[in-house]
Protein backbone atom coordinates (compact mmCIF):
# COMPACT_ATOMS: atom_id res chain seq x y z
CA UNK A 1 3.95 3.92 -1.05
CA UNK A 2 1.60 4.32 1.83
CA UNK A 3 2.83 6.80 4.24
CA UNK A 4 1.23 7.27 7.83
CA UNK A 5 2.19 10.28 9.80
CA UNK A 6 1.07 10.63 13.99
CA UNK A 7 2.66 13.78 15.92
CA UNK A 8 3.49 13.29 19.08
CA UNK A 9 2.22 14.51 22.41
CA UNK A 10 3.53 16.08 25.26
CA UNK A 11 2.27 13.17 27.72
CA UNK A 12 4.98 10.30 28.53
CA UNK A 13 3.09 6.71 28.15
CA UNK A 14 3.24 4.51 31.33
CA UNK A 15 3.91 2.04 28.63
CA UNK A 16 7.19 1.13 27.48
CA UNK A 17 7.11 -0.15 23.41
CA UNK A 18 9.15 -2.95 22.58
CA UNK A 19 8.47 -2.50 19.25
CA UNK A 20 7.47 -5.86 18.32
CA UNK A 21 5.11 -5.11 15.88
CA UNK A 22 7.73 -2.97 13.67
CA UNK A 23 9.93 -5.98 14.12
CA UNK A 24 7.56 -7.78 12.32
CA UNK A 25 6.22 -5.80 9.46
CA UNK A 26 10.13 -5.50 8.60
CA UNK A 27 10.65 -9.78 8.90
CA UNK A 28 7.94 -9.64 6.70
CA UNK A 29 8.38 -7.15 3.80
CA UNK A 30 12.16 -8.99 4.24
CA UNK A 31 10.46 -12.33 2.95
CA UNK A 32 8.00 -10.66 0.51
CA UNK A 33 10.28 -7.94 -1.32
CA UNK A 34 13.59 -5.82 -1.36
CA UNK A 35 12.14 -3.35 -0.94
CA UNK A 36 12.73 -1.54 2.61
CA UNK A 37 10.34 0.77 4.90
CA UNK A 38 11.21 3.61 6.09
CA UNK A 39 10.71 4.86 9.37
CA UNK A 40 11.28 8.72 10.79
CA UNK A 41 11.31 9.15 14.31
CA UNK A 42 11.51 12.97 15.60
CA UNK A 43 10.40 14.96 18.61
CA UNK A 44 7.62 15.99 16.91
CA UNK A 45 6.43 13.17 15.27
CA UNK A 46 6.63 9.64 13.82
CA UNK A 47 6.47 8.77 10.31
CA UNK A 48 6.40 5.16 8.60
CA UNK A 49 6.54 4.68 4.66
CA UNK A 50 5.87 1.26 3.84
CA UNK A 51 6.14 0.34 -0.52
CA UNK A 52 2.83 -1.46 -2.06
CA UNK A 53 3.95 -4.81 -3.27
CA UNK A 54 2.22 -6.67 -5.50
CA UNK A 55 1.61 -10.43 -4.60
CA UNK A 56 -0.21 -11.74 -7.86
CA UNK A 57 1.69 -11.21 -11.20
CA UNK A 58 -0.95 -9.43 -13.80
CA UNK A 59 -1.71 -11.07 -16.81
């Protein structure tokens, strides 16, 4: 599991986040796996957990 962890500030973006690129990762773990990522959103900070998959079987 890789886990990345950014608190949040007190300063409101200008930008609004449409989330796209979430949208994507979780099309694309969808397609690759079962397996699900987990996202944490709270006022003090935003968390993502996303499972290592392996792509190539060992031998």
């Amino acid at each position: 599991m890789l886990k990345v962890i950014n608190t949040k500030s007190a300063i409101i973006s200008k930008n609004e986040s449409f989330e796209t690129g979430l949208k994507n990762l979780k099309a694309r773990y969808k397609l690759l796996s079962d397996k699900t990522i987990i996202i944490i959103n709270t006022d003090k900070e935003y968390s993502i957990s996303i499972p290592i998959i392996n792509l190539i079987e060992d031998n």
